[in-house]
N, C-alpha and C. Protein backbone atom coordinates (compact mmCIF):
# COMPACT_ATOMS: atom_id res chain seq x y z
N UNK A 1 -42.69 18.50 81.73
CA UNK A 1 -41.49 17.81 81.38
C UNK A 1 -41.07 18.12 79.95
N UNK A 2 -42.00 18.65 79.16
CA UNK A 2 -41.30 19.08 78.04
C UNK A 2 -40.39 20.04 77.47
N UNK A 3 -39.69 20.68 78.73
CA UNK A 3 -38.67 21.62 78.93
C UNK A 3 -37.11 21.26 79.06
N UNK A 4 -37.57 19.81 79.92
CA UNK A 4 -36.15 18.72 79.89
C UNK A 4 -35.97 18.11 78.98
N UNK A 5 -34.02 17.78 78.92
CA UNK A 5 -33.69 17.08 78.22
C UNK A 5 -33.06 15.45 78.81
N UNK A 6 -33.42 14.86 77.24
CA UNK A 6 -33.44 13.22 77.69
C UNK A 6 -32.01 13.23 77.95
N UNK A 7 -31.53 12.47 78.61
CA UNK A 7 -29.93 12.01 78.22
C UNK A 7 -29.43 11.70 76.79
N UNK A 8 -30.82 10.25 76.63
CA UNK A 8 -30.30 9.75 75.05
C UNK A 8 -31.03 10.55 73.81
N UNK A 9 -30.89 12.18 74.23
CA UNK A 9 -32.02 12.89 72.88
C UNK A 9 -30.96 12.52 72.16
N UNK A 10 -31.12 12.62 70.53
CA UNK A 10 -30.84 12.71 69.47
C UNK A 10 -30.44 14.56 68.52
N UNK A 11 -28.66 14.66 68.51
CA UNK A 11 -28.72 16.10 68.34
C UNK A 11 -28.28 16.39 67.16
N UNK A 12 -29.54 16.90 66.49
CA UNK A 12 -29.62 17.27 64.81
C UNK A 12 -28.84 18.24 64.14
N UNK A 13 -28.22 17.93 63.24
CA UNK A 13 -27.57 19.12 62.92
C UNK A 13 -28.10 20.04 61.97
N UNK A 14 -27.42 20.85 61.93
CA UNK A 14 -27.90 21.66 60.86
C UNK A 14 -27.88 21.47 59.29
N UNK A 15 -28.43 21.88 58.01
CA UNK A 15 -28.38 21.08 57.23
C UNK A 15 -27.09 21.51 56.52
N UNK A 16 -26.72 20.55 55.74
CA UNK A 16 -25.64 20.65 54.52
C UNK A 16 -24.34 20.79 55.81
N UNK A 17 -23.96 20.54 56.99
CA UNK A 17 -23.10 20.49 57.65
C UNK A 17 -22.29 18.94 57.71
N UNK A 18 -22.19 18.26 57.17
CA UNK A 18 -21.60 16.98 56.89
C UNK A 18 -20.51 17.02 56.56
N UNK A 19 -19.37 16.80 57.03
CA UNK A 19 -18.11 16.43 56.05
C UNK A 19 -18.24 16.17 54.89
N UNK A 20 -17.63 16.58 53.85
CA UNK A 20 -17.64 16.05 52.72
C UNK A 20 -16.99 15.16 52.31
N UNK A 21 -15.43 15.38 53.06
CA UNK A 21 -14.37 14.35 52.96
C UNK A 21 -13.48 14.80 53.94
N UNK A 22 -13.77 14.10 54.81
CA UNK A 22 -13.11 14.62 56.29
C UNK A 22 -11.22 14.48 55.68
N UNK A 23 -11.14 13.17 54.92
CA UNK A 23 -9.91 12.32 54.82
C UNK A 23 -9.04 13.68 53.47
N UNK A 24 -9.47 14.33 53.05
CA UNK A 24 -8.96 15.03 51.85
C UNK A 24 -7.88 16.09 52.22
N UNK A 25 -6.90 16.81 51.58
CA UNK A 25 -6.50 17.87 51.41
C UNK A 25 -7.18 19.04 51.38
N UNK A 26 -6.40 20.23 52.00
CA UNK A 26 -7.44 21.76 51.73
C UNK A 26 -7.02 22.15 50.55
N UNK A 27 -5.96 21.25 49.71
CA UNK A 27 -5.28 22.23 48.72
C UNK A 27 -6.44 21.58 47.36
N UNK A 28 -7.02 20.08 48.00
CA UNK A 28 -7.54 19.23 46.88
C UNK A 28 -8.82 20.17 47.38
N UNK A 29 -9.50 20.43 48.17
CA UNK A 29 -10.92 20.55 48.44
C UNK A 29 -10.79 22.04 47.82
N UNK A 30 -9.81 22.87 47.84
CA UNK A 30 -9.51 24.58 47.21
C UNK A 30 -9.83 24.11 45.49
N UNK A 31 -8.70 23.16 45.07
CA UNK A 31 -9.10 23.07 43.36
C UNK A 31 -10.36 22.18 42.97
N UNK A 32 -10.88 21.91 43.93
CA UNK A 32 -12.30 21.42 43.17
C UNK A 32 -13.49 22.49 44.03
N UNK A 33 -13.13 23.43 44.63
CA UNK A 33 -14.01 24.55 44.55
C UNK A 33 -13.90 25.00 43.08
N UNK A 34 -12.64 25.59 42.88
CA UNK A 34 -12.66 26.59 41.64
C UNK A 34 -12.68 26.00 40.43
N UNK A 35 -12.92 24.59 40.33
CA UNK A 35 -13.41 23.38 39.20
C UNK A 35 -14.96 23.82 38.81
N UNK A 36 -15.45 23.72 40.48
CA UNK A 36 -16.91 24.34 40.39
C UNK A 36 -17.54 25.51 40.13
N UNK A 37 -16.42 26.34 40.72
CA UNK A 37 -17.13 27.69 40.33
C UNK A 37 -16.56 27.92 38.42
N UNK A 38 -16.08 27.48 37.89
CA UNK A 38 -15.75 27.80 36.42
C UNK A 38 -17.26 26.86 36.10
N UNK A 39 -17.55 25.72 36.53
CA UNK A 39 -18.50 24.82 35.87
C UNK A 39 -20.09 25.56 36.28
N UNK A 40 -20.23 26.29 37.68
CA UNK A 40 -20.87 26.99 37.39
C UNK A 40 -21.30 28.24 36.51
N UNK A 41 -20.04 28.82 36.17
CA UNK A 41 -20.45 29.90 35.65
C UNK A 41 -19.66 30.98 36.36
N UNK A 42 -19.28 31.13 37.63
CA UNK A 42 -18.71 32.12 38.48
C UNK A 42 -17.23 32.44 37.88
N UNK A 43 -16.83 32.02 38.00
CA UNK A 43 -15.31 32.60 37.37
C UNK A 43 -15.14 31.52 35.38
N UNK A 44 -13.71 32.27 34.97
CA UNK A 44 -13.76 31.52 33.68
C UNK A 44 -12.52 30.93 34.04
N UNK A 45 -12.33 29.93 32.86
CA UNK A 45 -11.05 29.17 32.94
C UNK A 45 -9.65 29.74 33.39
N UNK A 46 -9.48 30.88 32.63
CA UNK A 46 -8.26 31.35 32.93
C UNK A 46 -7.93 32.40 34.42
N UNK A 47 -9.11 32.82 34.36
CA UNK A 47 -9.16 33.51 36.33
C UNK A 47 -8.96 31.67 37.28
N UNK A 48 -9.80 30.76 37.04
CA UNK A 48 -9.24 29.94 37.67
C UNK A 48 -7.81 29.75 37.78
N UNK A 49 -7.25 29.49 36.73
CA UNK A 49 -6.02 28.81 36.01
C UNK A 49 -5.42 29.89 37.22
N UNK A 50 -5.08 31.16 37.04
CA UNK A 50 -4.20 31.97 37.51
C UNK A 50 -4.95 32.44 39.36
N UNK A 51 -6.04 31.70 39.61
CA UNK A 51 -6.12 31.52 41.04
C UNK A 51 -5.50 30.59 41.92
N UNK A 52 -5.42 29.23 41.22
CA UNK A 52 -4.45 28.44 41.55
C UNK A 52 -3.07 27.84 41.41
N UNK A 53 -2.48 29.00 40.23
CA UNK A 53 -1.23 28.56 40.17
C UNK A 53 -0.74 27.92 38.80
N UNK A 54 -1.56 27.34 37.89
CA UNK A 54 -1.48 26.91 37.33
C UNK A 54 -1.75 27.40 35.72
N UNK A 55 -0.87 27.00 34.54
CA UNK A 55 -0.99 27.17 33.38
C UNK A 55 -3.26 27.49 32.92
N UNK A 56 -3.33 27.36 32.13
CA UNK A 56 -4.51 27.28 31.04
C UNK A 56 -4.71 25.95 30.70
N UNK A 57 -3.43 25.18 30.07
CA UNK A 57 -3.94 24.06 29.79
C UNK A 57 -3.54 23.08 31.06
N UNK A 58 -3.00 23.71 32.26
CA UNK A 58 -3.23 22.84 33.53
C UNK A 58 -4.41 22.79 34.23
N UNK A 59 -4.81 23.67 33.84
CA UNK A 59 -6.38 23.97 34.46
C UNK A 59 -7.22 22.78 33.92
N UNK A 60 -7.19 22.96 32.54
CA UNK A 60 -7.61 21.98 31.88
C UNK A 60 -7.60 20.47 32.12
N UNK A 61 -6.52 19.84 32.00
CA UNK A 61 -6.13 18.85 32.28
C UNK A 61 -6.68 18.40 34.03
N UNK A 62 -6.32 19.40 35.06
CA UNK A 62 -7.29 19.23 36.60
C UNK A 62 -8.74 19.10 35.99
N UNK A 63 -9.36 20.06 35.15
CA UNK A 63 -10.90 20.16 35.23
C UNK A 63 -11.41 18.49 34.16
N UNK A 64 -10.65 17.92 33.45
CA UNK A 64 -10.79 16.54 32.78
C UNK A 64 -10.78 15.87 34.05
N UNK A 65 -9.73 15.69 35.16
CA UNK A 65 -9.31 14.86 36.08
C UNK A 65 -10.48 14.94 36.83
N UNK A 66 -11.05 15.86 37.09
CA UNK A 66 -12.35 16.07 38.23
C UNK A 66 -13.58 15.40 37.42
N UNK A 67 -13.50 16.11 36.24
CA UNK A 67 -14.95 15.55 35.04
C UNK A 67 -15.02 13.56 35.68
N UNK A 68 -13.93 13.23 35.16
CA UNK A 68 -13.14 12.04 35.14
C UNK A 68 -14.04 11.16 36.77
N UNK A 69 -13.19 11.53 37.46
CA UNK A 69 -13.75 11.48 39.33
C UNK A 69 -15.27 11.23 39.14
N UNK A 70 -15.74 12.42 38.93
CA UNK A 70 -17.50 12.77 38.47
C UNK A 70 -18.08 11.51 38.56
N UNK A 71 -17.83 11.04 37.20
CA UNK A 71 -18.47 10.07 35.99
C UNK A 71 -18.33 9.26 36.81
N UNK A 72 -16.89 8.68 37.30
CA UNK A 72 -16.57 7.48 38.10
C UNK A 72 -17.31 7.17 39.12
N UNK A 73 -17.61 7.70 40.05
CA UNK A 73 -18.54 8.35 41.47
C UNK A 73 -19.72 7.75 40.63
N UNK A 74 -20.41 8.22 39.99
CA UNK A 74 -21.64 8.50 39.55
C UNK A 74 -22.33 6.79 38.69
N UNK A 75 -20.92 5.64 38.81
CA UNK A 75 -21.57 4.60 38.28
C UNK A 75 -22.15 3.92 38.84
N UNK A 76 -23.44 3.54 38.66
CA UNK A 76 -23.94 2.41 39.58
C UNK A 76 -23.41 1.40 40.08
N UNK A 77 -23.85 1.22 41.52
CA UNK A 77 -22.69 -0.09 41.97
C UNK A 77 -23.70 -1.15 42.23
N UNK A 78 -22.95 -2.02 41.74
CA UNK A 78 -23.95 -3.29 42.18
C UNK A 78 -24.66 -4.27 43.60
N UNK A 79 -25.81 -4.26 43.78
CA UNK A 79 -26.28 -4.45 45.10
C UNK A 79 -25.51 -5.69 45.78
N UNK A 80 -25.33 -6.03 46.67
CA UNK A 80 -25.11 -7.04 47.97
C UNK A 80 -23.62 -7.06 47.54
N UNK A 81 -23.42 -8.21 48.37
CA UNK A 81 -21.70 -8.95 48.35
C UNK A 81 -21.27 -8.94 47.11
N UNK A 82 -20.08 -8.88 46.47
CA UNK A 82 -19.27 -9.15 45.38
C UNK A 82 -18.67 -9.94 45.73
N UNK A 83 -18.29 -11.12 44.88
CA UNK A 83 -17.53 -12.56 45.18
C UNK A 83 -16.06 -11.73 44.69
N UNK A 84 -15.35 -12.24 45.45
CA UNK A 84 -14.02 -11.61 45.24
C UNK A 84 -13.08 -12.99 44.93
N UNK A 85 -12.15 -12.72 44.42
CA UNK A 85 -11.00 -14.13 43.62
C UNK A 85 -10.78 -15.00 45.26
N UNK A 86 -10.41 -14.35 46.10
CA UNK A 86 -10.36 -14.65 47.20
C UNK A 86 -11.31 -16.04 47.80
N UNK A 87 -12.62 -15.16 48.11
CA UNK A 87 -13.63 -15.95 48.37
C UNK A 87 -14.09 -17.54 47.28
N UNK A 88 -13.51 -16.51 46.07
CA UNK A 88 -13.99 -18.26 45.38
C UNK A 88 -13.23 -19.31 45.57
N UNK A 89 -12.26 -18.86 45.85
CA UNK A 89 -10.94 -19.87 45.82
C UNK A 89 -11.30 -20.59 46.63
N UNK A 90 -11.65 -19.80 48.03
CA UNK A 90 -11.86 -20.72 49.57
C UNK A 90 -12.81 -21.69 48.76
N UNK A 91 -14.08 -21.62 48.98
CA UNK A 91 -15.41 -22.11 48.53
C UNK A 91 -14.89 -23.25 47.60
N UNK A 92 -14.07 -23.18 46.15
CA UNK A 92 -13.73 -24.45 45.41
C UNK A 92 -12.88 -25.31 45.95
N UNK A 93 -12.14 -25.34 47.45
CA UNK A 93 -11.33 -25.74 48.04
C UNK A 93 -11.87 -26.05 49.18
N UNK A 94 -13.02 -25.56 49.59
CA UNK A 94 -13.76 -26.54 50.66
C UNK A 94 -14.68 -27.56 49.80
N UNK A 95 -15.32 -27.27 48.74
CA UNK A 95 -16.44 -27.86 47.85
C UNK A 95 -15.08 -28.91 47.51
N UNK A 96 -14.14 -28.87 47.54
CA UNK A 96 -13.36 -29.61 46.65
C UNK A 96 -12.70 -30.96 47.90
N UNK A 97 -12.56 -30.33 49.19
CA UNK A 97 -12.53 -31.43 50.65
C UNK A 97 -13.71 -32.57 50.58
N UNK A 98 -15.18 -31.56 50.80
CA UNK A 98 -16.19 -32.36 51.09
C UNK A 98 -16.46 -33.56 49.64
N UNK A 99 -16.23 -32.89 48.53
CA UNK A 99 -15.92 -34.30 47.42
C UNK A 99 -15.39 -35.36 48.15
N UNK A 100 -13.97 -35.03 48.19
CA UNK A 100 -12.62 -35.93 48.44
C UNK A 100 -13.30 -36.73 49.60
N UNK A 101 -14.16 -36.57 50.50
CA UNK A 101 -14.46 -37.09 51.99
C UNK A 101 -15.85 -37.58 51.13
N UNK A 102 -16.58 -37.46 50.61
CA UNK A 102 -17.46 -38.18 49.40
C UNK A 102 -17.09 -39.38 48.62
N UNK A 103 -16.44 -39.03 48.49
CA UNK A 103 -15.32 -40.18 47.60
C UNK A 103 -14.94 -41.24 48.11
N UNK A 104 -14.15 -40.99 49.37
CA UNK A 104 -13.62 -41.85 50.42
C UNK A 104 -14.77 -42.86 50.96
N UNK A 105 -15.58 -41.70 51.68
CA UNK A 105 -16.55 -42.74 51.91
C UNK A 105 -17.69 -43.40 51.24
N UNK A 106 -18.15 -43.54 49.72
CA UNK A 106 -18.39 -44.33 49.11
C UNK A 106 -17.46 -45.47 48.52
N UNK A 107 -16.26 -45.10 48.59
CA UNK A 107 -15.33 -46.17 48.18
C UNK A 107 -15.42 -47.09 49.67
N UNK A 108 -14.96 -46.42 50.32
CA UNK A 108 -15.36 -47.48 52.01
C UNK A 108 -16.61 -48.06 51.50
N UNK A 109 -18.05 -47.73 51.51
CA UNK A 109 -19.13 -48.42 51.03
C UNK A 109 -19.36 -49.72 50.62
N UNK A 110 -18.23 -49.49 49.21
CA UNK A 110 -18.68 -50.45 48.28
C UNK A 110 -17.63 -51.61 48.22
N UNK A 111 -16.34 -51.54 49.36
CA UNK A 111 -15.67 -52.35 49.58
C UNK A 111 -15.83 -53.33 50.71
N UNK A 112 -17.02 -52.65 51.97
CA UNK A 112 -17.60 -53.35 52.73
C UNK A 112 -18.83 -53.99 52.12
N UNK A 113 -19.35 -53.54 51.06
CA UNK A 113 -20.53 -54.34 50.53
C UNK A 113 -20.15 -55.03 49.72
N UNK A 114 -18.86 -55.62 48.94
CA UNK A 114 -18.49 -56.64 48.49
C UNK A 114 -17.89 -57.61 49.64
N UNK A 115 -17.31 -57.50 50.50
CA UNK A 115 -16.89 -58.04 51.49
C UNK A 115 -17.94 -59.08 52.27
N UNK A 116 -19.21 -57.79 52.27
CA UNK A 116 -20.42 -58.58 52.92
C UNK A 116 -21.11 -59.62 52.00
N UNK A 117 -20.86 -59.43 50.55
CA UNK A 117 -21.43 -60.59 50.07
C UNK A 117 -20.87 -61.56 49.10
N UNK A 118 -19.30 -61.45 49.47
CA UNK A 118 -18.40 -62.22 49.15
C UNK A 118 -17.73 -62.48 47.66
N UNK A 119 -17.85 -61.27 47.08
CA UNK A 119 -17.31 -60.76 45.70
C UNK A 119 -15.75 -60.06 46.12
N UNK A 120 -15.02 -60.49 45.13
CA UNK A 120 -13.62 -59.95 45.39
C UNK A 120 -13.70 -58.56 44.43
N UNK A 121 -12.78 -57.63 44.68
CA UNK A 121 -12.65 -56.47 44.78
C UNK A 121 -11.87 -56.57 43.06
N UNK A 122 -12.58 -56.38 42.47
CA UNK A 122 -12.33 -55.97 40.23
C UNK A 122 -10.44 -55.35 40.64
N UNK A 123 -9.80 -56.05 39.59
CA UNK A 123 -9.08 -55.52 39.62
C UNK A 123 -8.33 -54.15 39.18
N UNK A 124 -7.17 -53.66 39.66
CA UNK A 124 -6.99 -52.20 39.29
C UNK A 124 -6.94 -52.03 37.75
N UNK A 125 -7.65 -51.22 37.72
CA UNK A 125 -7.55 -50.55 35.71
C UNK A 125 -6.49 -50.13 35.62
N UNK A 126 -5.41 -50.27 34.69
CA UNK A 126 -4.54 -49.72 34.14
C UNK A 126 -4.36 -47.95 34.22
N UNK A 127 -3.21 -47.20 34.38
CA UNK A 127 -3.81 -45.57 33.82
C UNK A 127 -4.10 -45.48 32.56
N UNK A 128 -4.88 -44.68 32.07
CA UNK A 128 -5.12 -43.98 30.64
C UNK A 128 -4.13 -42.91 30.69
N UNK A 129 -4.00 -42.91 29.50
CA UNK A 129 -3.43 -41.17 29.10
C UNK A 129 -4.58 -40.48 29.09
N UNK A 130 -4.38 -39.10 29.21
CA UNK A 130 -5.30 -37.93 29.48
C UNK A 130 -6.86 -37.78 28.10
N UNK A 131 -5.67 -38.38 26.87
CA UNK A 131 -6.31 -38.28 25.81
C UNK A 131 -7.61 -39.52 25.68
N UNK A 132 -7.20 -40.55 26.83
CA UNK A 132 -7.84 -41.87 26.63
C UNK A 132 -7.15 -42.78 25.00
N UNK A 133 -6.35 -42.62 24.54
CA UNK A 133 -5.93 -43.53 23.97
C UNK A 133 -4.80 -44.07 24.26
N UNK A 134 -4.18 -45.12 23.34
CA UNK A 134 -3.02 -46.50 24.23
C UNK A 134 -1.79 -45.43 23.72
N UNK A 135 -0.93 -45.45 24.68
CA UNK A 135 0.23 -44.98 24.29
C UNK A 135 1.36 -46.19 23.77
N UNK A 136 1.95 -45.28 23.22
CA UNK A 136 2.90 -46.68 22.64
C UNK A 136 4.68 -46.45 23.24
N UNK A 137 4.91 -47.44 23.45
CA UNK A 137 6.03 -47.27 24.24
C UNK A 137 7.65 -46.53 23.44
N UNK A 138 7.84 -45.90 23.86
CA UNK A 138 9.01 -45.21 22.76
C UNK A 138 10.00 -45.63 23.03
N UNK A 139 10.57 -45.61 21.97
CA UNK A 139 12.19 -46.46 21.96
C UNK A 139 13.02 -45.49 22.26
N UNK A 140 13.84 -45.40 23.65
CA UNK A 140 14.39 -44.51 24.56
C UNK A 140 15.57 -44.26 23.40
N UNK A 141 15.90 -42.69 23.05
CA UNK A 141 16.59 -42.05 22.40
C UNK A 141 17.40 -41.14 22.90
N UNK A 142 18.99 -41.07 22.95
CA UNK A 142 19.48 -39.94 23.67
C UNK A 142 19.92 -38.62 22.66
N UNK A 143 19.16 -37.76 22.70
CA UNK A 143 18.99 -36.68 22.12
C UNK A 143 20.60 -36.07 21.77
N UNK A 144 21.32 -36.13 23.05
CA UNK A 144 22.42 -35.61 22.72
C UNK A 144 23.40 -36.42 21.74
N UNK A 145 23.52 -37.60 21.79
CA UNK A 145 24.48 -38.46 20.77
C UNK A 145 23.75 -37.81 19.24
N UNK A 146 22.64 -38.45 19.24
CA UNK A 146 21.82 -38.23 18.08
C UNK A 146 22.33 -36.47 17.63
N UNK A 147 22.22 -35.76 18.17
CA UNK A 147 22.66 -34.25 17.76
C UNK A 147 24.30 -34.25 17.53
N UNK A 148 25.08 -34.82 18.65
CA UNK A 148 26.11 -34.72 18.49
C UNK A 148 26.64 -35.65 16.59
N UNK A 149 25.78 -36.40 16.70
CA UNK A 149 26.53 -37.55 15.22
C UNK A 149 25.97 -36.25 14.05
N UNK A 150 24.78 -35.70 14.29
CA UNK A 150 24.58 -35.06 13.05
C UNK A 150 25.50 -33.92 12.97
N UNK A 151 25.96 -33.23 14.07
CA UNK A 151 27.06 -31.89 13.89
C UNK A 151 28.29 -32.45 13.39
N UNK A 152 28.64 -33.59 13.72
CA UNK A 152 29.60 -34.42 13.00
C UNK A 152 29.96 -34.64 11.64
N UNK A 153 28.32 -35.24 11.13
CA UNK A 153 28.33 -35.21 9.58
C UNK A 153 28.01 -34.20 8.88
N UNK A 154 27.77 -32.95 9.47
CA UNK A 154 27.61 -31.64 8.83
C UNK A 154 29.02 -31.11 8.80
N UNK A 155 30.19 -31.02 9.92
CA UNK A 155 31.18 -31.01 9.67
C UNK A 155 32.50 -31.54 8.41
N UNK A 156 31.53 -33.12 8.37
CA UNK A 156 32.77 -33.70 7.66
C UNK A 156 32.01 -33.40 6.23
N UNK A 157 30.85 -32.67 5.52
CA UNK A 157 30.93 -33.05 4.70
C UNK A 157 31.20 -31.54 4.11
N UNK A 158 31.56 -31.26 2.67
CA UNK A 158 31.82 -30.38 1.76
C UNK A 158 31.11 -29.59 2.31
N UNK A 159 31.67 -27.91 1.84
CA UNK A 159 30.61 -26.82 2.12
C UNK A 159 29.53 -27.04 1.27
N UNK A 160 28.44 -25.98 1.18
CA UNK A 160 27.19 -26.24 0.65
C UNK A 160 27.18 -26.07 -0.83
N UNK A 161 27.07 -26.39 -1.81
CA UNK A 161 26.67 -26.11 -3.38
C UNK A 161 27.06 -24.76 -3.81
N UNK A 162 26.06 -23.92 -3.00
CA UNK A 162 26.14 -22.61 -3.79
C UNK A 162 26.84 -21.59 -2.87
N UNK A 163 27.83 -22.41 -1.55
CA UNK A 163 29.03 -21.27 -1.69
C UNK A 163 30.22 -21.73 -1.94
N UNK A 164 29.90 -22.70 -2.52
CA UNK A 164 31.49 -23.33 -3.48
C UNK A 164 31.56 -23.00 -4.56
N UNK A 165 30.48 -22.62 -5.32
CA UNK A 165 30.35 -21.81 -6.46
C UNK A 165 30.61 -20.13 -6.30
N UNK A 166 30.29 -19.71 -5.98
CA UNK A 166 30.41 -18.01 -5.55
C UNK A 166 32.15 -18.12 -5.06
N UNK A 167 32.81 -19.21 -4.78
CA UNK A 167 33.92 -18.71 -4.52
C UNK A 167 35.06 -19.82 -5.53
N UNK A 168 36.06 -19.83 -5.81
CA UNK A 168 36.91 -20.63 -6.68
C UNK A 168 37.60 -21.56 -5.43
N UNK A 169 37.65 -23.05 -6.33
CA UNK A 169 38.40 -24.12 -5.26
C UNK A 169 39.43 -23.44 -5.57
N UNK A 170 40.24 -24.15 -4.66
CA UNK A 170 41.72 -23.42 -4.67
C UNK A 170 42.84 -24.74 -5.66
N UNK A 171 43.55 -24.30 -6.29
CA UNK A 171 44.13 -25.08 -7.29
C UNK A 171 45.24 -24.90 -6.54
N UNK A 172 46.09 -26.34 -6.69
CA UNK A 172 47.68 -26.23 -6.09
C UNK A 172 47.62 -27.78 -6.25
């Protein structure tokens, strides 16, 4: 039987036969051949440059862009799940339900356990301001009169000092 084959064999390929980037361009997978062969050693900058079309300092500028790619590729990525803005949001917004349903039902609690032993329910606290101190009640002001009386008395009174000087009153 060691002449037959299984149905479910396993069929190996040959090596270095992998896609590299199935998803890419032939024109992108052509200029990062000849990226490589200048970085090897096989051709120089300017036989590249004028293999693909491009200036000397376009060559250049592609062979930074690839360097660039390289480095990027080459950073370590960090192991397991990444919490994404997404995910936290959910999570502080369920953590933030099961409070609210926490809340509720210790307040239920402690209003049946005064009930059960015949204490009346403290009355409501006042609001605080945010700051926790007393606010003081302001004496309601309408902004616009108040503006309007001062454009008034800026109107009625003399021009200013020193451009009544720079210019002569008028005599008559």
């Amino acid at each position: 039987m060691s002449g037959a084959t299984l149905p479910n064999a396993v069929v190996k390929r040959a090596r270095n036969t992998v896609p590299l980037a199935p998803e890419t361009s032939k024109d992108a997978k052509r200029l990062a051949a000849v990226v490589l062969e200048v970085l090897a050693g096989v051709r120089t900058p300017p036989q590249a440059a004028t293999a693909i079309g491009l200036s000397q300092a376009g060559y250049y500028q592609l062979e930074a862009r690839a360097l660039r790619g390289l480095l990027e590729a080459c950073v370590p990525k960090p192991k397991g799940r990444q919490p994404s803005v997404g995910s936290d949001l959910a999570q502080l917004q369920r953590q933030n339900e099961r409070l609210q349903r926490d809340l509720t039902r210790q307040q239920s609690l402690v209003r049946v356990t005064q009930r059960s032993i015949g204490l009346s329910p403290p009355p409501a606290a006042p609001p605080k301001s945010a700051t926790g101190k007393k606010t003081r009640k302001r004496k309601p002001v309408v902004r616009a009169l108040a503006l309007a009386k001062r454009l008034k008395q800026e109107a009625a009174e003399p021009e200013t000092a020193g451009a009544s000087e720079s210019s002569p009153a008028p005599t008559g």
